[in-house]
C-alpha atoms as a PDB file:
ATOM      1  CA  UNK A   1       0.000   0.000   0.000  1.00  0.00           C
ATOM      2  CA  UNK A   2       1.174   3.404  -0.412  1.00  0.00           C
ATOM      3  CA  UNK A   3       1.081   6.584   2.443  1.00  0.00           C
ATOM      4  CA  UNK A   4       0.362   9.479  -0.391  1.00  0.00           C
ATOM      5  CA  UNK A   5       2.143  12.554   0.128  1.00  0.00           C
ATOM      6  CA  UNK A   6       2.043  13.689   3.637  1.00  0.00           C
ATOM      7  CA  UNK A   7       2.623  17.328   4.895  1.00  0.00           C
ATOM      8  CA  UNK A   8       5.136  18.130   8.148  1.00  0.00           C
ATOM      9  CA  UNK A   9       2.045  19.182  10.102  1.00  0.00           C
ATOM     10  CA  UNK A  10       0.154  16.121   9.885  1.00  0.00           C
ATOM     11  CA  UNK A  11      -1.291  13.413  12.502  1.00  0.00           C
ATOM     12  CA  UNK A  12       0.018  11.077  10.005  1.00  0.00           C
ATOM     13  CA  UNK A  13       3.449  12.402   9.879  1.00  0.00           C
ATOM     14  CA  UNK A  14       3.778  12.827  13.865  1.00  0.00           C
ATOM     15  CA  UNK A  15       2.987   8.831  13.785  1.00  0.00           C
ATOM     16  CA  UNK A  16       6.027   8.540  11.106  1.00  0.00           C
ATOM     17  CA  UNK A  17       9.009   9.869  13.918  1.00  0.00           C
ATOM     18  CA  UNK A  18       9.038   6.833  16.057  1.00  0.00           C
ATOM     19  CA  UNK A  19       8.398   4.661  13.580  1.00  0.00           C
ATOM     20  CA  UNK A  20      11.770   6.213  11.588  1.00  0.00           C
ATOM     21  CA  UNK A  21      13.741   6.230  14.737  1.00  0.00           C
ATOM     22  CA  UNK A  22      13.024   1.997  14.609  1.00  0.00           C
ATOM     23  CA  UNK A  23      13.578   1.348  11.470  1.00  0.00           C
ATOM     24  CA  UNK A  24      17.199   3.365  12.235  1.00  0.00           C
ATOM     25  CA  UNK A  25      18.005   2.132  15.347  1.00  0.00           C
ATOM     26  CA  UNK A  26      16.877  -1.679  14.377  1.00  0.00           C
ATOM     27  CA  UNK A  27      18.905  -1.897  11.046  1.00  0.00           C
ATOM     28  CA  UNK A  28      22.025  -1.290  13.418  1.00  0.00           C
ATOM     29  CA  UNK A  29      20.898  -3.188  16.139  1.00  0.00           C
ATOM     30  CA  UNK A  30      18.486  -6.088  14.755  1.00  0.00           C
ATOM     31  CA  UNK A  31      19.703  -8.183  18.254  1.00  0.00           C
ATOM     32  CA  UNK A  32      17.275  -5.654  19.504  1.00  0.00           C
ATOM     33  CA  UNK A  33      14.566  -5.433  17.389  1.00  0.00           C
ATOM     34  CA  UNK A  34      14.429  -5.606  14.333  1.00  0.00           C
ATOM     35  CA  UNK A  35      10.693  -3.931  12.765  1.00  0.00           C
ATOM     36  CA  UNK A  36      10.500  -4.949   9.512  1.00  0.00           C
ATOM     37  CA  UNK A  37       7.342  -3.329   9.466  1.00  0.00           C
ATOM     38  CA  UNK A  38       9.284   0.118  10.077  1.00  0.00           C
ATOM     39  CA  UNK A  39      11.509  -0.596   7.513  1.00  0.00           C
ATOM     40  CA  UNK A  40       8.287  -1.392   5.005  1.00  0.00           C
ATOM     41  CA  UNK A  41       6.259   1.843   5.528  1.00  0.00           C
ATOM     42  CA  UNK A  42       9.042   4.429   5.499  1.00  0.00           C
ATOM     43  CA  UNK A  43      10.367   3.085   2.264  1.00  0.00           C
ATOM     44  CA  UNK A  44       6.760   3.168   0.671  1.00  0.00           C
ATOM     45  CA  UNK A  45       5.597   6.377   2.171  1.00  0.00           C
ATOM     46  CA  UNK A  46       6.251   9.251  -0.146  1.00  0.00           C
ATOM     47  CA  UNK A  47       7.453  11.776   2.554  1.00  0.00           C
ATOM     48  CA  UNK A  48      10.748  13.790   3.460  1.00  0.00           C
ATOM     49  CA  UNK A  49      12.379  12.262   6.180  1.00  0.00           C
ATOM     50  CA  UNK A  50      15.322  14.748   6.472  1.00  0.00           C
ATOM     51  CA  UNK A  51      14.031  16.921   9.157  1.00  0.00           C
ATOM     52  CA  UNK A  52      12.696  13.585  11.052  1.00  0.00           C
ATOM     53  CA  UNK A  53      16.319  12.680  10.573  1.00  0.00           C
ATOM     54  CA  UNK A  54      17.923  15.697  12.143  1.00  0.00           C
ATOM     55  CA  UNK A  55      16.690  14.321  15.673  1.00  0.00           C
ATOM     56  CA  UNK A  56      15.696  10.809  15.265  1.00  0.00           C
ATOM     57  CA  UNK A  57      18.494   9.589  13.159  1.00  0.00           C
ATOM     58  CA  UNK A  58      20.555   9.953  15.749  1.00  0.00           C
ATOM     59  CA  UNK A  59      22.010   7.263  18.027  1.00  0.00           C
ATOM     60  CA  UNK A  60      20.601   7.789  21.093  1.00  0.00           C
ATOM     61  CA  UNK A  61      17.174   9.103  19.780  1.00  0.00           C
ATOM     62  CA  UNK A  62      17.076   5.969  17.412  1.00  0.00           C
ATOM     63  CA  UNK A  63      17.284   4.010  20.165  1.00  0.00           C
ATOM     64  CA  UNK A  64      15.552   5.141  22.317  1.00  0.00           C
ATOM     65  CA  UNK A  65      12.488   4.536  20.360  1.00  0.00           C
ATOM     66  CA  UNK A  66      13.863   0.819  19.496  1.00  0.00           C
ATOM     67  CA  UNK A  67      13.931  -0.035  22.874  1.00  0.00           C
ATOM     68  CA  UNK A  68      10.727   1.384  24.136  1.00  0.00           C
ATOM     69  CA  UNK A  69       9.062  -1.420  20.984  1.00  0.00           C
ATOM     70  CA  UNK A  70      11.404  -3.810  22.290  1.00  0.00           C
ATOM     71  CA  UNK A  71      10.684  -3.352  25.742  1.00  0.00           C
ATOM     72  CA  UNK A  72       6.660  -3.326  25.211  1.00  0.00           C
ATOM     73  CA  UNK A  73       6.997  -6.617  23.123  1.00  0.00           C
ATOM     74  CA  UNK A  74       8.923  -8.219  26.367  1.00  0.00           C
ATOM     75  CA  UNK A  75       5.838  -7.287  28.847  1.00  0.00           C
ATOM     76  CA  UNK A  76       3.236  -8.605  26.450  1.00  0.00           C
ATOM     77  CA  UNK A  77       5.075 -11.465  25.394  1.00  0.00           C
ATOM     78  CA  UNK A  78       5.349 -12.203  29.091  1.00  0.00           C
ATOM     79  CA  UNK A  79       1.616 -11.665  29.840  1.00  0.00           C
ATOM     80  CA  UNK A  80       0.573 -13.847  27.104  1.00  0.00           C
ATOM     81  CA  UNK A  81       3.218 -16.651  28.031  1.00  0.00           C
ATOM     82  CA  UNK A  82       1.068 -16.386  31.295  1.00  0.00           C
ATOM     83  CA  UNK A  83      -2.422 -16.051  29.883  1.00  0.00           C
ATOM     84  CA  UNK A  84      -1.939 -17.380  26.065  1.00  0.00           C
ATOM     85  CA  UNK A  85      -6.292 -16.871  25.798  1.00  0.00           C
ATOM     86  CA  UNK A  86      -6.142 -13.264  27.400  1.00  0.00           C
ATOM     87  CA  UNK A  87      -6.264  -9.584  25.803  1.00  0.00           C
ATOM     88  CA  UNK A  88      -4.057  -7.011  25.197  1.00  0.00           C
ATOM     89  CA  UNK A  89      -4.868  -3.438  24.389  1.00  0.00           C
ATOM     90  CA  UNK A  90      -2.349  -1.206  22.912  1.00  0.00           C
ATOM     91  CA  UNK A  91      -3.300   2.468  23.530  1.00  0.00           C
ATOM     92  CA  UNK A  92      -2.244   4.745  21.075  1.00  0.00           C
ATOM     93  CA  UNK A  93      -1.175   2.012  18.712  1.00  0.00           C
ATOM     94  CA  UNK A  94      -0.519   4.858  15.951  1.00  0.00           C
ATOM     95  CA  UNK A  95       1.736   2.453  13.467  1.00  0.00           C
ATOM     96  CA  UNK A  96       2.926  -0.325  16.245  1.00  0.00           C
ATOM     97  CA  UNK A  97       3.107  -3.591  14.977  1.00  0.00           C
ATOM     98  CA  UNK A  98       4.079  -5.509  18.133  1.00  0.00           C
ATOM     99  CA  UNK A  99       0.773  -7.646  17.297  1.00  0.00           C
ATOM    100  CA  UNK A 100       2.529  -9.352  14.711  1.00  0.00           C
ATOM    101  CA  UNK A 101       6.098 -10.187  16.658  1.00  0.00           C
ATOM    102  CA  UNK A 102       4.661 -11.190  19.887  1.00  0.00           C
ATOM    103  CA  UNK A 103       1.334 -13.450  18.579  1.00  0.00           C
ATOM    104  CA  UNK A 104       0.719 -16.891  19.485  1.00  0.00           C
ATOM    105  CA  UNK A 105      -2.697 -17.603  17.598  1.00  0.00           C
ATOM    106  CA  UNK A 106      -4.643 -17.370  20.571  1.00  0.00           C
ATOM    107  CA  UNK A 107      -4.562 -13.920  21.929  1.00  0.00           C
ATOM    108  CA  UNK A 108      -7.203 -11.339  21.570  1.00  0.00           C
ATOM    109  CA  UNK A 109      -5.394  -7.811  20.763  1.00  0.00           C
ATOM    110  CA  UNK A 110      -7.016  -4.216  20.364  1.00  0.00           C
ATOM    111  CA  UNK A 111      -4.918  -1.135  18.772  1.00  0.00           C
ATOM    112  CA  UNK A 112      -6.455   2.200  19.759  1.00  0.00           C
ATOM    113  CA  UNK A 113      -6.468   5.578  18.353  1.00  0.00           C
ATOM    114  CA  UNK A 114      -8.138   8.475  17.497  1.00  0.00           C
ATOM    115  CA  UNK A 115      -9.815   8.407  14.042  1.00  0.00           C
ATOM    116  CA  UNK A 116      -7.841   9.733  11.673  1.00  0.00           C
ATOM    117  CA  UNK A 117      -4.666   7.772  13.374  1.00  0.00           C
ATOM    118  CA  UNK A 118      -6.213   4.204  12.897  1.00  0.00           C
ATOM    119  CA  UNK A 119      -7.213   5.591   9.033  1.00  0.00           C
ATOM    120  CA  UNK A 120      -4.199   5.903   8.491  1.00  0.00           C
ATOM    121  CA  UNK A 121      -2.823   3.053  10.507  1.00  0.00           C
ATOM    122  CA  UNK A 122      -4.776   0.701   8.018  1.00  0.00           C
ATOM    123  CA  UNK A 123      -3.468   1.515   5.188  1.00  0.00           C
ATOM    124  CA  UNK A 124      -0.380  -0.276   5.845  1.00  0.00           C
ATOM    125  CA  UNK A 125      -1.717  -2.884   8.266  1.00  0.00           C
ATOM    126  CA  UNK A 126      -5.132  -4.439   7.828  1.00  0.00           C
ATOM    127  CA  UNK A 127      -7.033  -5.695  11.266  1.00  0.00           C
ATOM    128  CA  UNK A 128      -7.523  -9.308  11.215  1.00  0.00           C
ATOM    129  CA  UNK A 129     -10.179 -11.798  13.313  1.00  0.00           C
ATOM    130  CA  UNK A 130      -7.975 -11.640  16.959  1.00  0.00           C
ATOM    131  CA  UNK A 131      -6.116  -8.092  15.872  1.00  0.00           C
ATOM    132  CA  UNK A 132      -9.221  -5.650  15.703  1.00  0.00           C
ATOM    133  CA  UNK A 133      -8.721  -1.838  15.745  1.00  0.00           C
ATOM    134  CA  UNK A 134     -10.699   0.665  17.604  1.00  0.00           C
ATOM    135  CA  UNK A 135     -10.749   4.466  16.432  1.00  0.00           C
ATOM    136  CA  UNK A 136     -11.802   6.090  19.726  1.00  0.00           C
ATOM    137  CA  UNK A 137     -10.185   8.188  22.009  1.00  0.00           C
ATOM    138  CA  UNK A 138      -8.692   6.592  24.982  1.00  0.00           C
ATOM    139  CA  UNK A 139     -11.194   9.179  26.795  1.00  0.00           C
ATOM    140  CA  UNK A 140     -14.523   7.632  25.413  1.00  0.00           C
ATOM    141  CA  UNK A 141     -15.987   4.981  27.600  1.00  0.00           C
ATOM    142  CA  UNK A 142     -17.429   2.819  25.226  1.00  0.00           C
ATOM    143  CA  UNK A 143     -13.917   1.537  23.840  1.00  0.00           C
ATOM    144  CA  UNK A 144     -14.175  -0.794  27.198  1.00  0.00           C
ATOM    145  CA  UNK A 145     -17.442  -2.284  25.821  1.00  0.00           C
ATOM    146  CA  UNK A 146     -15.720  -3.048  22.812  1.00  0.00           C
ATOM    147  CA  UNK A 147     -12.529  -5.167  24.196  1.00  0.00           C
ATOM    148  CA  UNK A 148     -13.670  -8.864  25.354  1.00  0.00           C
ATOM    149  CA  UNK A 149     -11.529 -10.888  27.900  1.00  0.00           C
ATOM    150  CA  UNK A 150     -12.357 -14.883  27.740  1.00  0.00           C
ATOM    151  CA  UNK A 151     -13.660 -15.593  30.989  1.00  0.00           C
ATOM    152  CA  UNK A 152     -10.881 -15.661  34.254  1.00  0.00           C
ATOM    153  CA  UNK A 153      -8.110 -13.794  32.032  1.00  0.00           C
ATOM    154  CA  UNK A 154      -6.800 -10.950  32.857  1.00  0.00           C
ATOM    155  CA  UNK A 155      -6.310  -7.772  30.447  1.00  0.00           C
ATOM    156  CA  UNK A 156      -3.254  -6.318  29.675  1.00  0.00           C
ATOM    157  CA  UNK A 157      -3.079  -2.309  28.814  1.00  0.00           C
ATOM    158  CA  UNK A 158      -0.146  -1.003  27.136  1.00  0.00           C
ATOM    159  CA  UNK A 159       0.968   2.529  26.599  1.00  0.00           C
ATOM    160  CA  UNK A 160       4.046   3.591  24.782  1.00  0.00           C
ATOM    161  CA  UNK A 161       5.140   7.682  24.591  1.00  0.00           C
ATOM    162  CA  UNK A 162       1.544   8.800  25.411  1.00  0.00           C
ATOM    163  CA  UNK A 163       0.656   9.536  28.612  1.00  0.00           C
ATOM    164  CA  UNK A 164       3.279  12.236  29.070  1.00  0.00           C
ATOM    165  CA  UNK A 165       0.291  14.675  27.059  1.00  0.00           C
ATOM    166  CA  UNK A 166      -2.348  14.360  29.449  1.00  0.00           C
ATOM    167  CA  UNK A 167      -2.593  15.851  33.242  1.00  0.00           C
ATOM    168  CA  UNK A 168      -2.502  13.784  36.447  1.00  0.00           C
ATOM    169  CA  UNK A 169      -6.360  13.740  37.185  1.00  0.00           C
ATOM    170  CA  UNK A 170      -7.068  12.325  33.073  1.00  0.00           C
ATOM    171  CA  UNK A 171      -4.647   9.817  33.500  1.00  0.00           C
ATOM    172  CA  UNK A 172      -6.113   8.445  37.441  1.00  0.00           C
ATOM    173  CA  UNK A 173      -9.135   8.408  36.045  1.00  0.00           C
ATOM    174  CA  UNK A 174      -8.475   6.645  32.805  1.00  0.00           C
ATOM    175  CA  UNK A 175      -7.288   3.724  35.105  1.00  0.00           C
ATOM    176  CA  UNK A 176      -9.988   4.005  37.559  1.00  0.00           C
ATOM    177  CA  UNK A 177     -12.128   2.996  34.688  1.00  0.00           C
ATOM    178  CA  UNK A 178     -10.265   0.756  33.170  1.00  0.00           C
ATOM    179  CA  UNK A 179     -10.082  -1.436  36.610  1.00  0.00           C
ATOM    180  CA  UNK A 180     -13.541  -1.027  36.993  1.00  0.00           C
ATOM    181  CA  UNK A 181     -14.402  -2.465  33.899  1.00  0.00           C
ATOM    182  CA  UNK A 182     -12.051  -5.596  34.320  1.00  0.00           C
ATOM    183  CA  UNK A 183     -11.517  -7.227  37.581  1.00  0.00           C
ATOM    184  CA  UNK A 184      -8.078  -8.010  36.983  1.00  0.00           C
ATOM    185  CA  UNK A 185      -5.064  -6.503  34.263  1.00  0.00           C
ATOM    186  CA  UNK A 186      -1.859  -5.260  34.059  1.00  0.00           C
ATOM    187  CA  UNK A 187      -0.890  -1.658  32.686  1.00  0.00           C
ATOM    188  CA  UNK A 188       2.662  -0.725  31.608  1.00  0.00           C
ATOM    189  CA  UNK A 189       3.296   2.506  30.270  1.00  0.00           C
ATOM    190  CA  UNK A 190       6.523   4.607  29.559  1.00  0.00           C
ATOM    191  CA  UNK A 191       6.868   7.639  31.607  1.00  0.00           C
ATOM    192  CA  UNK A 192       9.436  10.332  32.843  1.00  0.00           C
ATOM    193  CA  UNK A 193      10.117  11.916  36.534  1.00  0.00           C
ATOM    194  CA  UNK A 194       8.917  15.715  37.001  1.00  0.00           C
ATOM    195  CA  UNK A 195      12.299  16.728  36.439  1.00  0.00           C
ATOM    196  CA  UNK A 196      12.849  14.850  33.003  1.00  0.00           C
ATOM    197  CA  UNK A 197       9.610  16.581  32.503  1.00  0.00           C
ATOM    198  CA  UNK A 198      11.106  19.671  32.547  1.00  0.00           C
ATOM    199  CA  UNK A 199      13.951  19.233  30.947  1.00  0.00           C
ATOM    200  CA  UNK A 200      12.026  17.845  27.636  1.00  0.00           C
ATOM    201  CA  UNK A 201       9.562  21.008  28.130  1.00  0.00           C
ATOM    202  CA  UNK A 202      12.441  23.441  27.610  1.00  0.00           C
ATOM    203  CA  UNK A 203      14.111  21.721  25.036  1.00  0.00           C
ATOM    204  CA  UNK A 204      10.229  21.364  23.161  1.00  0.00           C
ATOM    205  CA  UNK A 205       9.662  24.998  23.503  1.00  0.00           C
ATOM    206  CA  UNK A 206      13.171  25.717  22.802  1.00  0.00           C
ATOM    207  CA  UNK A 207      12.589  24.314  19.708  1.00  0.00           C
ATOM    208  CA  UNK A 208       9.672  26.344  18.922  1.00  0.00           C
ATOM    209  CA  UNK A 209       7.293  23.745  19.469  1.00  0.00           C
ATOM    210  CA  UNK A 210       4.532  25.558  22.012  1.00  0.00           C
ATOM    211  CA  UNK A 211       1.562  22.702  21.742  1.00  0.00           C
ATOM    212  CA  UNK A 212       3.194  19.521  22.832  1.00  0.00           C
ATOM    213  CA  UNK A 213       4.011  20.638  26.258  1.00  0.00           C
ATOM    214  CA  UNK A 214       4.252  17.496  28.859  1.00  0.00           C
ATOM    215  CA  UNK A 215       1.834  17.121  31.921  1.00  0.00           C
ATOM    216  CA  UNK A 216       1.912  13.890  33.504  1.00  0.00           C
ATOM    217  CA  UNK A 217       5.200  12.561  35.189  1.00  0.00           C
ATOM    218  CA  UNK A 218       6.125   9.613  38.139  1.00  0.00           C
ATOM    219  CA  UNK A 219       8.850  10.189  40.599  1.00  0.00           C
ATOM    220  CA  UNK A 220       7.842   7.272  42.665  1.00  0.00           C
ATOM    221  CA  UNK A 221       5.934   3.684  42.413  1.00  0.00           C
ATOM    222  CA  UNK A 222       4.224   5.065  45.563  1.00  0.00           C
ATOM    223  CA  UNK A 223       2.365   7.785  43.490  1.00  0.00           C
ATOM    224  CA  UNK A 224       0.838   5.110  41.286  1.00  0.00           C
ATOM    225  CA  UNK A 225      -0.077   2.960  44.022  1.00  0.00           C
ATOM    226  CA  UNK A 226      -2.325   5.364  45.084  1.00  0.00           C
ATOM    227  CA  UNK A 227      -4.291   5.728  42.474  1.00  0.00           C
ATOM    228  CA  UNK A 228      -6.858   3.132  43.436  1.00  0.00           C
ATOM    229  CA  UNK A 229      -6.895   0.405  45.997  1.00  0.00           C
ATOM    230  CA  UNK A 230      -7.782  -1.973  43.541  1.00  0.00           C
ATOM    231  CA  UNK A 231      -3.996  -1.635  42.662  1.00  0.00           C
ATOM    232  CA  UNK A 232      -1.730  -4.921  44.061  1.00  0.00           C
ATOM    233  CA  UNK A 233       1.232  -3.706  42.677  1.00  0.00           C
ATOM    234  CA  UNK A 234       3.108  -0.822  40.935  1.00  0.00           C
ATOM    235  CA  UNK A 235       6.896  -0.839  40.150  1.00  0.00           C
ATOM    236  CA  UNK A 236       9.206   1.421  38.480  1.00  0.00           C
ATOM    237  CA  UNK A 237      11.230  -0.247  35.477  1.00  0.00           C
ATOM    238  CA  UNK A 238      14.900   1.411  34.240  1.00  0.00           C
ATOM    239  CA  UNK A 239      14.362   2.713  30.396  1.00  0.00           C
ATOM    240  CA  UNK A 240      17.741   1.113  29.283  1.00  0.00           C
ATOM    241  CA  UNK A 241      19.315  -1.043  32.132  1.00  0.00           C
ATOM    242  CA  UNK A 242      21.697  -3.764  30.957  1.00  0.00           C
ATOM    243  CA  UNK A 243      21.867  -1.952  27.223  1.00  0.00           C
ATOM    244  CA  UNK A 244      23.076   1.255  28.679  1.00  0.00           C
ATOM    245  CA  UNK A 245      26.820  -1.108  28.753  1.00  0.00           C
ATOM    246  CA  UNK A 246      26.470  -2.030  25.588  1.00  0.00           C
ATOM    247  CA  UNK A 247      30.127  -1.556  24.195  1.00  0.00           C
ATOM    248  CA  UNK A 248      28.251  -1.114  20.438  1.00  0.00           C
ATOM    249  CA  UNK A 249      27.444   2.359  21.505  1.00  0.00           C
ATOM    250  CA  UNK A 250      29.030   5.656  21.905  1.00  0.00           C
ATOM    251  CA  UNK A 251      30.498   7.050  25.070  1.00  0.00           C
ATOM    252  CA  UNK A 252      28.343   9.871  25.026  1.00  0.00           C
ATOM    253  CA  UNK A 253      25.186   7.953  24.937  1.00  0.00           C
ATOM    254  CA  UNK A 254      26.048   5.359  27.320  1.00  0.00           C
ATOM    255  CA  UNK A 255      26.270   8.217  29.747  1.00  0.00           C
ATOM    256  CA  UNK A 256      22.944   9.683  29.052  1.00  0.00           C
ATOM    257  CA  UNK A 257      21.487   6.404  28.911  1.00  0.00           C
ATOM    258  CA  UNK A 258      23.089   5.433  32.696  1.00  0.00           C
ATOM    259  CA  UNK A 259      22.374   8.886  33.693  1.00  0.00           C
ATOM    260  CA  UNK A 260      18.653   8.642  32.639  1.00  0.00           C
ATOM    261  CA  UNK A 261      18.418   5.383  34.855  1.00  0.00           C
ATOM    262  CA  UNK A 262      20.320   6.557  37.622  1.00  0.00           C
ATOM    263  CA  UNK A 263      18.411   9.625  37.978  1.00  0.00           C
ATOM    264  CA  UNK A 264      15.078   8.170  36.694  1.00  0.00           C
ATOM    265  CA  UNK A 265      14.638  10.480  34.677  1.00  0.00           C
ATOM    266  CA  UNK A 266      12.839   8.276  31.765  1.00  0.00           C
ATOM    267  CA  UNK A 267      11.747   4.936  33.030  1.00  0.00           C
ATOM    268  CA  UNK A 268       8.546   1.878  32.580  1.00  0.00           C
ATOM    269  CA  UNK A 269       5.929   1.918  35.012  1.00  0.00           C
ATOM    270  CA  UNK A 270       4.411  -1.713  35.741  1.00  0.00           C
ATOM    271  CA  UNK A 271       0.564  -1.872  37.336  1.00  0.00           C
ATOM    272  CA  UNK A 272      -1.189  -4.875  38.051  1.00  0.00           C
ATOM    273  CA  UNK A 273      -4.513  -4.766  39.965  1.00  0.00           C
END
């Protein structure tokens, strides 16, 4: 299938940065993940990369996005090792393909997004019978009626670089709802402390970028925890850990990447309830 041209400004062109970043970062690095599906829809797409390129190409942007695919295939190929007939919904799927790398013919999976994103989303990758797509905001209830969990298995809610757009309160009460509507899940979502928060704010507006300001951060599990008593557990995950020694990469970005850990700055977030 082909993209059609696609301006700078564009939902459709926003979805495109990550999905460069992978198919940069996983070319060098397949050990990690390599997203063939990446690799597939930027060379189809007819659409300037070059200012994508200026920050994503990079080594440590690159990779970051690699491993934040890699590590969201590693929790849901965990949860469905552990509940092969149970469902997974990926929240702001935008052009994600972990469906398709962590499947094992059983499992029932969901990718959410607005309209326009899942529009565009399926003109490179079709829904199928267990892979179904919902184009809803996260914000409108009746996705929830729409996702069905076999009987005694749990749910498993994944959410990769979008929380960080929403405020506090949105976010609490997204999972409020989300636990009240199945008894049991997991939710594992990428996140950044209040000071990494910052930081990426100033370097956003620096950039001249006024609209994509950040609003939801975790400094501790603690905060999570009290969300809802419903919760069991909630545990903060390093972004990088054992990679950030990876001999492969520069000086320079082994730093950031052990400095980011250290100071949790950029880390997972794992929920079960």
């Amino acid at each position: 299938m082909n993209g059609g041209n696609l301006q700078n400004d564009t939902v459709q062109s926003t979805m495109l940065i990550p999905l460069y970043g992978r198919m940069i970062a996983g070319r060098r690095f397949p050990d990690i993940l390599r997203d063939t599906a990446a690799e597939r829809i930027c060379e189809s797409v007819r659409y300037d990369f070059s200012g994508i390129s200026k920050t994503y190409g990079g080594e440590y942007a690159s990779l970051t996005c690699l491993i934040r695919a890699a590590r969201m295939d590693d929790c849901a190929r965990a949860f469905i090792a552990a509940h092969p007939d149970g469902a997974v919904v990926n929240l702001g799927a935008g052009l994600d393909d972990t469906f398709s790398r962590v499947d094992n013919g059983h499992v029932r999976w969901y990718n959410l997004d607005l309209p326009d994103a899942i529009a565009y989303r399926e003109r490179f990758m079709a829904p199928s019978g267990r892979c179904r797509n919902i184009a809803k905001s996260m914000f409108d209830d009746s996705w929830l009626d729409e996702v069905e969990t076999p009987a005694g298995n749990p749910i498993l809610i994944l959410a990769a670089g979008l929380f960080f757009y929403f405020d506090h309160a949105q976010i609490r009460g997204l999972f409020r709802k989300i636990s009240d509507r199945f008894p049991c899940g997991e939710l594992f979502f990428e996140t950044c402390s209040e000071s990494g928060t910052k930081i990426a704010n100033r370097m956003v507006r620096k950039a001249g970028n006024s609209g994509a300001e950040m609003k939801f951060w975790v400094n501790r599990a603690e905060e999570v925890r009290a969300w809802s008593p419903q919760i069991k557990e909630a545990v903060c995950l390093p972004y990088f850990g054992a990679r950030a020694k990876d001999k492969r990469l520069s000086k320079f970005t082994r730093l950031i990447m052990r400095g980011g850990d250290f100071l949790q700055r950029t880390k997972f977030v794992r929920v079960t309830w």
